[in-house]
N, C-alpha and C. Protein backbone atom coordinates (compact mmCIF):
# COMPACT_ATOMS: atom_id res chain seq x y z
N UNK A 1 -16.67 89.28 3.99
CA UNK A 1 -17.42 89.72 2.83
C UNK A 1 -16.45 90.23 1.78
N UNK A 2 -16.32 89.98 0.83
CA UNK A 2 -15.57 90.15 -0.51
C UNK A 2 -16.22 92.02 -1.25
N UNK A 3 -15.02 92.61 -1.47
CA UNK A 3 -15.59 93.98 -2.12
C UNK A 3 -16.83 93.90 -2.91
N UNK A 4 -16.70 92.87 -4.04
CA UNK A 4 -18.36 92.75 -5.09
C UNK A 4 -18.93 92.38 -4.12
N UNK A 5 -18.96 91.96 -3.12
CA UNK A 5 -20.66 91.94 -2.30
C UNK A 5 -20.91 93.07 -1.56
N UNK A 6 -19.94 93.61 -1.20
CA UNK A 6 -19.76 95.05 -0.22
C UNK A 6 -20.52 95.94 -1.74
N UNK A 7 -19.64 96.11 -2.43
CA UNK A 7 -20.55 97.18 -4.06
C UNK A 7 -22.26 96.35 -4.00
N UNK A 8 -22.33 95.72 -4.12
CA UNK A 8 -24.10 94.92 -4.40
C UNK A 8 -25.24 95.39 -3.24
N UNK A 9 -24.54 95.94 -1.89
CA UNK A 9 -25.10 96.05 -0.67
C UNK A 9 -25.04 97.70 -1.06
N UNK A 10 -24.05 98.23 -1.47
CA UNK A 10 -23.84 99.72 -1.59
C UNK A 10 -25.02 99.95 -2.96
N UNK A 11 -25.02 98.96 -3.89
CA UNK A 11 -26.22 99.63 -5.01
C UNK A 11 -27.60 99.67 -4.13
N UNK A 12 -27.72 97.93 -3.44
CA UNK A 12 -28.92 98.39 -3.19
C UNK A 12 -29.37 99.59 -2.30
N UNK A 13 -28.19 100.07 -1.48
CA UNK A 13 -28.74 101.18 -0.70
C UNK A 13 -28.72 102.88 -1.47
N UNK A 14 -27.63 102.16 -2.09
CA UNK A 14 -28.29 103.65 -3.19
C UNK A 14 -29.64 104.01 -3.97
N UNK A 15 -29.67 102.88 -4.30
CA UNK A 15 -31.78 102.89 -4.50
C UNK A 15 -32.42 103.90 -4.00
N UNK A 16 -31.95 103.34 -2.55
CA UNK A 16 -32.70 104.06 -1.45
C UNK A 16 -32.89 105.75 -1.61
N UNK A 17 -31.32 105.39 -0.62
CA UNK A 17 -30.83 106.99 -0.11
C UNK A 17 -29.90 107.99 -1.20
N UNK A 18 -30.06 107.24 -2.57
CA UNK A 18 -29.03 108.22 -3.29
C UNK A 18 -27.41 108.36 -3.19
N UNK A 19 -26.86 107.73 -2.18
CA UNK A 19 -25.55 107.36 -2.20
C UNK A 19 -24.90 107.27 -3.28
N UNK A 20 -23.68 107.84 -3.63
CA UNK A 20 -22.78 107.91 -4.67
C UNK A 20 -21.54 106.47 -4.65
N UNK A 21 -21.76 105.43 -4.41
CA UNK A 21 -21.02 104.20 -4.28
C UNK A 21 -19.96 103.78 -4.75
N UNK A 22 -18.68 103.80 -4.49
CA UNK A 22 -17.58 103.84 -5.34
C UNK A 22 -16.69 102.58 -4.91
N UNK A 23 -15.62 102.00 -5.76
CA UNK A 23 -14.31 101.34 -5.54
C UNK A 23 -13.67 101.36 -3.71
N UNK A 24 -13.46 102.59 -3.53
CA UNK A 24 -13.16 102.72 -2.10
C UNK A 24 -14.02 102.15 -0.83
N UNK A 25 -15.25 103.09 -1.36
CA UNK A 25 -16.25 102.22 -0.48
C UNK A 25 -16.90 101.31 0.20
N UNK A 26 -16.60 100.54 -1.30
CA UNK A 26 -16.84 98.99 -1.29
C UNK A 26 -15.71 98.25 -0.50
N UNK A 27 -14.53 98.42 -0.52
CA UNK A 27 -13.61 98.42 0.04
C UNK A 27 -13.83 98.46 1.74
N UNK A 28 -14.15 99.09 1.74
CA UNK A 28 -14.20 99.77 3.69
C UNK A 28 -15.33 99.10 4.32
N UNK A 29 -16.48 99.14 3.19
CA UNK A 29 -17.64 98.56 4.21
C UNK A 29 -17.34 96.76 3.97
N UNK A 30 -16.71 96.25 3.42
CA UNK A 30 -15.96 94.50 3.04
C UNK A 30 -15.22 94.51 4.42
N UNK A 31 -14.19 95.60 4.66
CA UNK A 31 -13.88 95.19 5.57
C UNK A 31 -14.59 95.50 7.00
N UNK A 32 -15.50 96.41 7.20
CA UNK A 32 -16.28 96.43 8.02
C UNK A 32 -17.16 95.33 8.57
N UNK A 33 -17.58 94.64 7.08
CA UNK A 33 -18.82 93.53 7.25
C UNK A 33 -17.80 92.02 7.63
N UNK A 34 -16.92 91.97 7.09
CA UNK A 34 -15.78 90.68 7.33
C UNK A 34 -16.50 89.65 8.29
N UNK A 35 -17.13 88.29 7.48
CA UNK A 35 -17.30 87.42 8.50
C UNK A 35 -18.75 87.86 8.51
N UNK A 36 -19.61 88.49 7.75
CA UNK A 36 -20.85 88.28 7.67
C UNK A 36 -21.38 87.69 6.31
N UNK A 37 -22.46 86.89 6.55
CA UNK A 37 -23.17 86.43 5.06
C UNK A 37 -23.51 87.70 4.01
N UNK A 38 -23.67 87.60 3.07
CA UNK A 38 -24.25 88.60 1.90
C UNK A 38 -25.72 88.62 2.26
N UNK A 39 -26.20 87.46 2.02
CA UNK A 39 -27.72 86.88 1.74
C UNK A 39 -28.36 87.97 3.62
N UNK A 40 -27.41 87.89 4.49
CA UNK A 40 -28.14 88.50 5.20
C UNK A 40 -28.31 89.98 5.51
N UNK A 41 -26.64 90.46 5.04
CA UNK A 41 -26.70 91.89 5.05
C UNK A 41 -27.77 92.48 4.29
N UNK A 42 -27.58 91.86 2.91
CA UNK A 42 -28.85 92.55 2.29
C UNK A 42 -30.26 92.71 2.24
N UNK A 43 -30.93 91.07 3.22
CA UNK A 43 -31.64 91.51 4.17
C UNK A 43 -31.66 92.57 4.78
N UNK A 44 -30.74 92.71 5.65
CA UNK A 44 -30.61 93.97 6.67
C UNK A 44 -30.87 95.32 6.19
N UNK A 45 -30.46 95.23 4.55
CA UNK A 45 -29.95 96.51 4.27
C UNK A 45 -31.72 96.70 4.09
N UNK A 46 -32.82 95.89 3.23
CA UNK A 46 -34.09 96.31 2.74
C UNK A 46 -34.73 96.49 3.77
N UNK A 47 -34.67 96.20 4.88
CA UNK A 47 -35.60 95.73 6.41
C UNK A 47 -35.25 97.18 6.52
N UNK A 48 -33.92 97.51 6.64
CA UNK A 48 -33.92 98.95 6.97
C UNK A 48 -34.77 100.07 6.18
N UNK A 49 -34.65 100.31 5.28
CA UNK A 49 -35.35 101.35 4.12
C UNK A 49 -36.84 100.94 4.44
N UNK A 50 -36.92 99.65 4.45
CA UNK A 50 -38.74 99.78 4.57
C UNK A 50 -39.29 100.51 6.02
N UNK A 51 -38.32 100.27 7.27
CA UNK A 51 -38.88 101.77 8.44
C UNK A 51 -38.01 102.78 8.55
N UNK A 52 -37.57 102.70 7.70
CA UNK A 52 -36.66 104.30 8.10
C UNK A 52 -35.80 104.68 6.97
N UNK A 53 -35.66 106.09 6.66
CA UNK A 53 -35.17 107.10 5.88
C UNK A 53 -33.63 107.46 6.34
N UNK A 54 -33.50 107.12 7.66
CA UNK A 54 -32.27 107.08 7.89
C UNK A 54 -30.96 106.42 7.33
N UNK A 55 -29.58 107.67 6.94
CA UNK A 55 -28.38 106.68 6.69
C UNK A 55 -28.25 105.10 7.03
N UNK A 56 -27.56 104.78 6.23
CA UNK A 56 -27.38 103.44 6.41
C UNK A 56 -25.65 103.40 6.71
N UNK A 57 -25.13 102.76 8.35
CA UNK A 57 -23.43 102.26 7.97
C UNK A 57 -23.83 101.18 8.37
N UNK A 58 -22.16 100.88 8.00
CA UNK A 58 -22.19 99.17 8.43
C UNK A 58 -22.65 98.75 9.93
N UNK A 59 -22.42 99.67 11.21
CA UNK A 59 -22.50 99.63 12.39
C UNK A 59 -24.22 98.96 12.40
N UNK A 60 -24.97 99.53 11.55
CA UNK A 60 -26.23 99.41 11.22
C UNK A 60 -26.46 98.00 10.85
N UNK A 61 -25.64 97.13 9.71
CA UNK A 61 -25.83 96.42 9.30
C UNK A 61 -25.59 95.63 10.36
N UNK A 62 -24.30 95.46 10.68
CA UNK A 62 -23.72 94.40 11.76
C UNK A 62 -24.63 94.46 12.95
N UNK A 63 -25.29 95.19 13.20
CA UNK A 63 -26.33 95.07 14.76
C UNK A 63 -27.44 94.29 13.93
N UNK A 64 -27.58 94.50 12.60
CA UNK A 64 -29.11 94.06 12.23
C UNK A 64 -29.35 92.53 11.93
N UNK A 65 -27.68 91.73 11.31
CA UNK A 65 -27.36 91.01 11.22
C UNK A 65 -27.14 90.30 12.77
N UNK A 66 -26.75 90.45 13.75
CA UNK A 66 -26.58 90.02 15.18
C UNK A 66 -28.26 89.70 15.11
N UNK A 67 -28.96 90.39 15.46
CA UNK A 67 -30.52 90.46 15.55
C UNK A 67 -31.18 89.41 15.08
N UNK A 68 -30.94 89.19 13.87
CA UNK A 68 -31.39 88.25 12.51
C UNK A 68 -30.73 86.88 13.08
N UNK A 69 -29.35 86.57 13.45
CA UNK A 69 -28.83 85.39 14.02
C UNK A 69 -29.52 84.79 15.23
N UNK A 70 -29.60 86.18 16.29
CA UNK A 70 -29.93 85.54 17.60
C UNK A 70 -31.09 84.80 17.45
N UNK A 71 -31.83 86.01 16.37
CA UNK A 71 -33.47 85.35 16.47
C UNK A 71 -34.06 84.18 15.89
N UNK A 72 -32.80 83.63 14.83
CA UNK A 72 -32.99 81.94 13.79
C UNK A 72 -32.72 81.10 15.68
N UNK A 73 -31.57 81.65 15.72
CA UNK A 73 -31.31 80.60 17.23
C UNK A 73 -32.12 80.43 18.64
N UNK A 74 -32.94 81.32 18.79
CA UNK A 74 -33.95 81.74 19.61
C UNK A 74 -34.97 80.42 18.95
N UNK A 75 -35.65 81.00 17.62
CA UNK A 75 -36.67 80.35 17.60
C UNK A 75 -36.46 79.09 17.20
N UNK A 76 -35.07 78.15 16.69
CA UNK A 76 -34.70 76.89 16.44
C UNK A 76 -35.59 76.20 18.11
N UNK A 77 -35.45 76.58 18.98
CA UNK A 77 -35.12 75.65 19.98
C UNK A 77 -34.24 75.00 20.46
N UNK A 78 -34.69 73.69 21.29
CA UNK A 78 -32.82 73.35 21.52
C UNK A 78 -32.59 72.99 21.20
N UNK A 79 -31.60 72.63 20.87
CA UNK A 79 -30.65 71.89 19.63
C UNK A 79 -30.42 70.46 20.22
N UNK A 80 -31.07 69.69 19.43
CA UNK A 80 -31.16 67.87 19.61
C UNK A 80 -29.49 67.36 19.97
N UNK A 81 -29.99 66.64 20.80
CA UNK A 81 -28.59 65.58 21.00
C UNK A 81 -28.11 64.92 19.61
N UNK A 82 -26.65 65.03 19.63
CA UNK A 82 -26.09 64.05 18.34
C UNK A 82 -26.60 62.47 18.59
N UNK A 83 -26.99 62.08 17.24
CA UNK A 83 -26.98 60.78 17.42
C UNK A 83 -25.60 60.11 17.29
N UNK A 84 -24.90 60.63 16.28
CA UNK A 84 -23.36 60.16 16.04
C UNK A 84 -22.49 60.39 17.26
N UNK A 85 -22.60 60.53 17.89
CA UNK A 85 -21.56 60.80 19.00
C UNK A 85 -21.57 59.33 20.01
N UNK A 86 -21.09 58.72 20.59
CA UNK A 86 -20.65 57.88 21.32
C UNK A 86 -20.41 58.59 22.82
N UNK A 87 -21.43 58.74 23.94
CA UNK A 87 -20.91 59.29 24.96
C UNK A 87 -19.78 58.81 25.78
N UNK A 88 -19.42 56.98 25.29
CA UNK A 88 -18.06 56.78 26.02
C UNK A 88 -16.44 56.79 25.17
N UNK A 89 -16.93 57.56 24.30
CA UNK A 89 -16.05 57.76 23.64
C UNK A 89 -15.05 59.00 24.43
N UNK A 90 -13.44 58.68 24.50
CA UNK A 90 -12.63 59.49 25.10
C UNK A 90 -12.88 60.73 24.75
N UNK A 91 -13.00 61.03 23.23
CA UNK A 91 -13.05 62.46 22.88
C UNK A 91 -14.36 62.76 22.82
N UNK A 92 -15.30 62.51 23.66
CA UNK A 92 -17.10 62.77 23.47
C UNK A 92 -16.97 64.01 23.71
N UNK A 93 -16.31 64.84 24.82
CA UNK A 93 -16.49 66.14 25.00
C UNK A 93 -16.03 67.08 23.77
N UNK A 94 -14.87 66.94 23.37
CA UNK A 94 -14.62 67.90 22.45
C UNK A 94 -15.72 67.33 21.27
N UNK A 95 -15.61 66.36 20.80
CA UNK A 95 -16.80 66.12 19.62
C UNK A 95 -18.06 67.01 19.66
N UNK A 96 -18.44 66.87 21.11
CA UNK A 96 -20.12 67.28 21.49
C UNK A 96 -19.95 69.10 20.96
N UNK A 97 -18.74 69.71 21.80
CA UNK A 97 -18.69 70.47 22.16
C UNK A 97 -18.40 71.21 20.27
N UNK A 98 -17.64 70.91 19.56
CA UNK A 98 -17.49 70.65 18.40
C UNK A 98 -18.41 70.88 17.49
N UNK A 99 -19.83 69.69 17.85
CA UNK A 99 -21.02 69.77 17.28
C UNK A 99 -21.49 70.66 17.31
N UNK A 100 -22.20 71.06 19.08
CA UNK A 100 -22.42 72.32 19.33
C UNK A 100 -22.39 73.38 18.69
N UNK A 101 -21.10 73.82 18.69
CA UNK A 101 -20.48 75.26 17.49
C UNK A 101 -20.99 75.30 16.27
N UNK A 102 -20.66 73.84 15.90
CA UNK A 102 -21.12 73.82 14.39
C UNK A 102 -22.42 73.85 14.16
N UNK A 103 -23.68 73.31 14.99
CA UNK A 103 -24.69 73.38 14.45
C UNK A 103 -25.54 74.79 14.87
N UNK A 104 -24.72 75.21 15.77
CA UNK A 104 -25.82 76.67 16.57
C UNK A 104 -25.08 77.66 15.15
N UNK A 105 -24.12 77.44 14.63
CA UNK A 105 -22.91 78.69 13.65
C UNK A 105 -24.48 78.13 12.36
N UNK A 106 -24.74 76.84 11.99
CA UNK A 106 -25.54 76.60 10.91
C UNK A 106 -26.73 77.04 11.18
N UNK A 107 -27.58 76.78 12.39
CA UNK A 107 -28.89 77.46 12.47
C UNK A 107 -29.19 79.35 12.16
N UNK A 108 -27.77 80.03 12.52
CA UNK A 108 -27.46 81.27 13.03
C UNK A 108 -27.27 81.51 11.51
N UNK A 109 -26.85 80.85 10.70
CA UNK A 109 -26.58 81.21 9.26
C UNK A 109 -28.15 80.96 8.29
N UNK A 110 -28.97 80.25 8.83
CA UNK A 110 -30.16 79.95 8.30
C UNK A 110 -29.97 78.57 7.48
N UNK A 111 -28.60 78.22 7.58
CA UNK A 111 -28.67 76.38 6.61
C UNK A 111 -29.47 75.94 7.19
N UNK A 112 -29.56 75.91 8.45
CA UNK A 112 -30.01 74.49 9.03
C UNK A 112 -31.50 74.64 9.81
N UNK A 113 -32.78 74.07 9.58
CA UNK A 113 -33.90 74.91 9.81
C UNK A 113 -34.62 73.19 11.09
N UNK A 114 -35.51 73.38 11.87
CA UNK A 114 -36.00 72.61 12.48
C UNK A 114 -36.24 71.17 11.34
N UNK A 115 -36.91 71.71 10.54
CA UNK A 115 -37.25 70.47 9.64
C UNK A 115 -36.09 69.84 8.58
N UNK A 116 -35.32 70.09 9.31
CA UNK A 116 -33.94 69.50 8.72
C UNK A 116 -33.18 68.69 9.70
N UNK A 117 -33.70 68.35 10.85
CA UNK A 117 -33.09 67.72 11.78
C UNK A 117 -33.63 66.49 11.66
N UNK A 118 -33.50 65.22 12.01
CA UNK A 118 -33.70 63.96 11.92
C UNK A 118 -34.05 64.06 13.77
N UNK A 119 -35.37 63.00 13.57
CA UNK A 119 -35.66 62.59 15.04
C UNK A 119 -34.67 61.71 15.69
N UNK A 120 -34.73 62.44 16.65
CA UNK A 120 -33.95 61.14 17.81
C UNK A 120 -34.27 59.94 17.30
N UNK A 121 -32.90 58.85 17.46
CA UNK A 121 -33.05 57.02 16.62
C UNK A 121 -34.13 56.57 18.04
N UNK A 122 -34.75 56.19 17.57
CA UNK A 122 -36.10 55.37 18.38
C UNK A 122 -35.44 54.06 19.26
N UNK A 123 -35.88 54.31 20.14
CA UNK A 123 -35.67 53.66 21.57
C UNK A 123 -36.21 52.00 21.41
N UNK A 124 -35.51 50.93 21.48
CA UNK A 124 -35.90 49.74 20.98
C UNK A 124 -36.54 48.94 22.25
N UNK A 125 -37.11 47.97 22.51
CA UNK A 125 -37.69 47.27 23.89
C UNK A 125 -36.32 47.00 24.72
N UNK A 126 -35.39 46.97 24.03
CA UNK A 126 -34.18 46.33 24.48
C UNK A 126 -33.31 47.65 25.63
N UNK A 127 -32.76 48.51 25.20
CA UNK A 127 -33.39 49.78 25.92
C UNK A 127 -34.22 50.27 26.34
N UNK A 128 -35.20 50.43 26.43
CA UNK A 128 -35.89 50.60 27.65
C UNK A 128 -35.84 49.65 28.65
N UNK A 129 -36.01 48.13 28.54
CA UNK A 129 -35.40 47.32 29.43
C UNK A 129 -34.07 47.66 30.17
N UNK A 130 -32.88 48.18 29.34
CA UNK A 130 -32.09 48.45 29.72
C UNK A 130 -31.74 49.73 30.83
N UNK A 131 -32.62 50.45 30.50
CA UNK A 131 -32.68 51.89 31.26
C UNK A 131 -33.87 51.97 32.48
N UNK A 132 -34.32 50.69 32.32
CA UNK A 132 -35.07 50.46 34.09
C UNK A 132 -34.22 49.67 34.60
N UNK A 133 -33.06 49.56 34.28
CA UNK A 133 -32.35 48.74 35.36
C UNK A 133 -31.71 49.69 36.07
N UNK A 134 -31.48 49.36 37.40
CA UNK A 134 -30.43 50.07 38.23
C UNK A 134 -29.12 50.64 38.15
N UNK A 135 -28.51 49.59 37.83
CA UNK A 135 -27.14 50.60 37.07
C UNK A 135 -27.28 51.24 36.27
N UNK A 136 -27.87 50.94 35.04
CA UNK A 136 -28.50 50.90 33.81
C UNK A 136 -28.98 53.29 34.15
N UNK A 137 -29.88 52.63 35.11
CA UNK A 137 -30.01 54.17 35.45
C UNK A 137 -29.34 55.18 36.09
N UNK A 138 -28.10 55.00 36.83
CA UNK A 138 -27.47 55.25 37.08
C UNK A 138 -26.27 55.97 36.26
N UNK A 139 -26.10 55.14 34.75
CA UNK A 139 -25.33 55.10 33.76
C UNK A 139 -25.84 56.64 33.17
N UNK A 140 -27.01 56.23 32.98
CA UNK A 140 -27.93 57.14 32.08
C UNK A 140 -27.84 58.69 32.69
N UNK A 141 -28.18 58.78 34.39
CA UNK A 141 -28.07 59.68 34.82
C UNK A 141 -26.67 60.60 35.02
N UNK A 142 -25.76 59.90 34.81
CA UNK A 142 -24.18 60.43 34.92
C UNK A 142 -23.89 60.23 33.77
N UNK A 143 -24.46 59.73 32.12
CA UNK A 143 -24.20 60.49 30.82
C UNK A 143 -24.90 62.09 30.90
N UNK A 144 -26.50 61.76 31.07
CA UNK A 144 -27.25 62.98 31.04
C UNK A 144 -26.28 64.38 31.79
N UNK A 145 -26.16 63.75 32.84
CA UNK A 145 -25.15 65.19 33.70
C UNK A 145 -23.95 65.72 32.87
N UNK A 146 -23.47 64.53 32.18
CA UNK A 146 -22.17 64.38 31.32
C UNK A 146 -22.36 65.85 30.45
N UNK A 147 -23.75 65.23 29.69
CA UNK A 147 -24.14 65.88 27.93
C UNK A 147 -24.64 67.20 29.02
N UNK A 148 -24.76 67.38 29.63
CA UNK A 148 -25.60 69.10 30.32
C UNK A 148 -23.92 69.83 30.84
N UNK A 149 -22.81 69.09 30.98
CA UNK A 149 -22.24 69.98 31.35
C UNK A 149 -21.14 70.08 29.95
N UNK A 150 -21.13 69.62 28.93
CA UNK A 150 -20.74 69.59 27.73
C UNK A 150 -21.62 70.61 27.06
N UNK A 151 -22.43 71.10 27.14
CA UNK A 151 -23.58 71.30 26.05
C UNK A 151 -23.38 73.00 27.03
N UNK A 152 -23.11 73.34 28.46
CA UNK A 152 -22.99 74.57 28.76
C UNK A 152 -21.72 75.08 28.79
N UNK A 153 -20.31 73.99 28.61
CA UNK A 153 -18.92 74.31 27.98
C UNK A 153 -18.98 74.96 26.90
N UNK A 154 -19.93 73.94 26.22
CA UNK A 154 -20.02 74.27 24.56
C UNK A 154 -20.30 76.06 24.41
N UNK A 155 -21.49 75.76 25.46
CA UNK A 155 -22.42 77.57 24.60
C UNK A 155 -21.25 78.65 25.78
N UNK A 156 -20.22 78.03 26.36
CA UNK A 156 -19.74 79.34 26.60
C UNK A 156 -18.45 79.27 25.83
N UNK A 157 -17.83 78.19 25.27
CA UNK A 157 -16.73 78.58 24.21
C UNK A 157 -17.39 79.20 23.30
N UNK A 158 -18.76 79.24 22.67
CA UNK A 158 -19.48 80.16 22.04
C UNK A 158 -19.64 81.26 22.15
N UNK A 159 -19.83 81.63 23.30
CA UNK A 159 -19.74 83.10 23.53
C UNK A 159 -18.51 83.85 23.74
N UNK A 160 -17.76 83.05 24.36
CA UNK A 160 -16.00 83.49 23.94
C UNK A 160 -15.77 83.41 22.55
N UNK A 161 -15.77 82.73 21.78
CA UNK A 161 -15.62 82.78 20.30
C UNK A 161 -16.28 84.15 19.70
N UNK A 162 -17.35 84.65 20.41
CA UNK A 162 -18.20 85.82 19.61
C UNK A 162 -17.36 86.67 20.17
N UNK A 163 -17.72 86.76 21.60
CA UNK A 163 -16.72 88.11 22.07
C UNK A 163 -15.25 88.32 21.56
N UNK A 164 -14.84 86.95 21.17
CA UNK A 164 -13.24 87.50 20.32
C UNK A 164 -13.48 87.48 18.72
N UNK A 165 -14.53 87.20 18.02
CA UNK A 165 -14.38 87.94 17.43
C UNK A 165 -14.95 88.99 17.31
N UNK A 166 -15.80 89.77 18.32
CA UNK A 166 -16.40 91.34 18.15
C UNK A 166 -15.05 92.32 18.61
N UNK A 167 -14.45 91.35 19.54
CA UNK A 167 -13.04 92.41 19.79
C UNK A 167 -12.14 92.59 18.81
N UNK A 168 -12.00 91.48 17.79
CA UNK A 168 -11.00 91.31 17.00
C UNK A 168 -11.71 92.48 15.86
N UNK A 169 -13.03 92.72 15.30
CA UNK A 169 -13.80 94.16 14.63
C UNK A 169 -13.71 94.74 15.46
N UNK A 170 -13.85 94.87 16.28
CA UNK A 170 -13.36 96.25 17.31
C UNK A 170 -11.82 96.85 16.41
N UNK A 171 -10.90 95.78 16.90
CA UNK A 171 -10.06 96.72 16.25
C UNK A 171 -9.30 96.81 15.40
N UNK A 172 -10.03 95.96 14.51
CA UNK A 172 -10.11 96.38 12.60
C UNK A 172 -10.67 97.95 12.65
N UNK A 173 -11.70 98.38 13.04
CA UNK A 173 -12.23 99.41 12.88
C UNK A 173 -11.47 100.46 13.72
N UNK A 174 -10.91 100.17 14.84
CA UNK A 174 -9.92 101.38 15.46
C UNK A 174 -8.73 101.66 14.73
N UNK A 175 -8.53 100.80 14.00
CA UNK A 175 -7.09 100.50 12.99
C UNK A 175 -7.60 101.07 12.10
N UNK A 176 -8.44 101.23 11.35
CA UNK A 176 -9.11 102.31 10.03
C UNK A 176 -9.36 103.50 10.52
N UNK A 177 -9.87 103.26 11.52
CA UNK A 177 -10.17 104.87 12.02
C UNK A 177 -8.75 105.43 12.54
N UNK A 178 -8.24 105.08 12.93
CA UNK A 178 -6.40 106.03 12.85
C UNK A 178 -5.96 105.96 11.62
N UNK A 179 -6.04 105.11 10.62
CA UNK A 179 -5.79 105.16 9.37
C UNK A 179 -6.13 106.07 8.51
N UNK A 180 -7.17 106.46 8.71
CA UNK A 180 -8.19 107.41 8.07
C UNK A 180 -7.81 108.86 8.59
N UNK A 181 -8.11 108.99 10.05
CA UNK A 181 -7.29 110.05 10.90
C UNK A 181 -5.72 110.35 10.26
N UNK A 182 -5.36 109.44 10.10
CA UNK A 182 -3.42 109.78 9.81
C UNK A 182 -3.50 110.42 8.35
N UNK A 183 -3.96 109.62 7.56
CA UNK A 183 -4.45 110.39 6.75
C UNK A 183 -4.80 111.78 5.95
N UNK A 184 -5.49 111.91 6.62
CA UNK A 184 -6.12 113.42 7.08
C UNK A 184 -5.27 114.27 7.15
N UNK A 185 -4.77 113.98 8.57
CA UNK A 185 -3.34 114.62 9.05
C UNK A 185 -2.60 114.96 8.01
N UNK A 186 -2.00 114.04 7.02
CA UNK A 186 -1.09 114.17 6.12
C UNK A 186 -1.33 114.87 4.92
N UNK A 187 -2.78 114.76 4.56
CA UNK A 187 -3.35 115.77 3.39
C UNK A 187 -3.15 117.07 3.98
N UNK A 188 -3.75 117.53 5.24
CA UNK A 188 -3.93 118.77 5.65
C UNK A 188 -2.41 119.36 5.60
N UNK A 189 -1.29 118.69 6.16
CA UNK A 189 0.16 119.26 6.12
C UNK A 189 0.11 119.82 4.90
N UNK A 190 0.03 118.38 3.85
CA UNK A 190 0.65 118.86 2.43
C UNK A 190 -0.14 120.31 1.59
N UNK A 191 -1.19 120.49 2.38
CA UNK A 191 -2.52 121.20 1.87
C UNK A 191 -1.63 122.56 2.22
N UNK A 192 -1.05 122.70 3.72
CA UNK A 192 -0.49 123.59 4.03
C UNK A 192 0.70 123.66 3.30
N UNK A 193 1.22 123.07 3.32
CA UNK A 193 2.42 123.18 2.10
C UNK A 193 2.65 124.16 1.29
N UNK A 194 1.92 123.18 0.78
CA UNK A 194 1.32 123.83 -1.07
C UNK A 194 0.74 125.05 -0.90
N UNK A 195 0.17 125.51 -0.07
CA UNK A 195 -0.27 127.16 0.06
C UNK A 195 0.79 127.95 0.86
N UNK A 196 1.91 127.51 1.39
CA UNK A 196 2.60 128.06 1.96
C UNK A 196 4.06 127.92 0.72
């Protein structure tokens, strides 16, 4: 998130709660929010004020935003097989797996909505002939196993991808917060200083 969107999230919550919103601010909560949409924080930020009177931090936003993702991806359903993909293609796994990311990261962002998906390409007489045959089914059944164990690679490099980056804000924010702490430290010396 860029500082002017971090300030735009800080006006609207000043609306609210009266917050005094400044240069710095904007600053800290940008890097707090890093890697979230605008369009949704500020969602987050009105959803909040309409049940509750309570402060607003970013810790707030970023859970509300998680919430807002899981639940586009929840209610998408499952996410259709590529038609572009070639299952005997050497690189089908990383492609699939590829897709995967990319289209669960687009649903989770709100681009990409059910009625934006194209139906499965329609099954011709020629295939289905083909897929009552014996090998034929055989083929089918050891792609299908193929695309199910691609498609649960996929959603756990997904969840490794989240967990590194919630660790990687993890400690952006432990790194500000000693920053902030050291800080401190160093005013209070000089504070003593100067009165001493």
């Amino acid at each position: 998130m860029k500082p002017t969107e971090a300030a735009a999230l800080l006006t609207i919550a000043a609306a609210y709660d009266n917050r005094k919103p400044d240069a710095d601010q904007a600053k800290a909560w940008a890097m707090a929010l890093d890697g979230l949409r605008f369009e949704d924080c500020r969602d987050v930020v009105v959803a909040h004020y309409r049940r509750s009177r309570e402060w607003l931090m970013p810790v707030d936003v970023i859970g509300g935003v998680k919430r807002v993702r899981d639940k586009r991806i929840a209610d998408f359903g499952p996410i259709p097989a590529p038609n572009h993909l070639d299952p005997a293609s050497e690189t089908f796994d990383q492609d699939y797996r590829r897709y995967m990311i990319e289209t669960t990261r687009a649903i989770g962002d709100g681009t990409l909505r059910p009625e934006h998906v194209p139906p499965p390409a329609a099954l011709t007489s020629r295939d289905v002939i083909r897929e009552l045959g014996q090998a034929q089914s055989v083929a089918a059944a050891d792609a299908v196993r193929d695309l199910r164990a691609a498609h649960a690679d996929a959603k756990r490099e997904l969840q490794a991808a989240a967990a590194e980056e919630k660790r990687q804000r993890d400690e952006k924010q432990a790194a500000r917060e000693a920053a902030r702490e050291a800080d401190r430290k160093a005013r209070a010396a000089r504070d003593e200083e100067a009165t001493a």
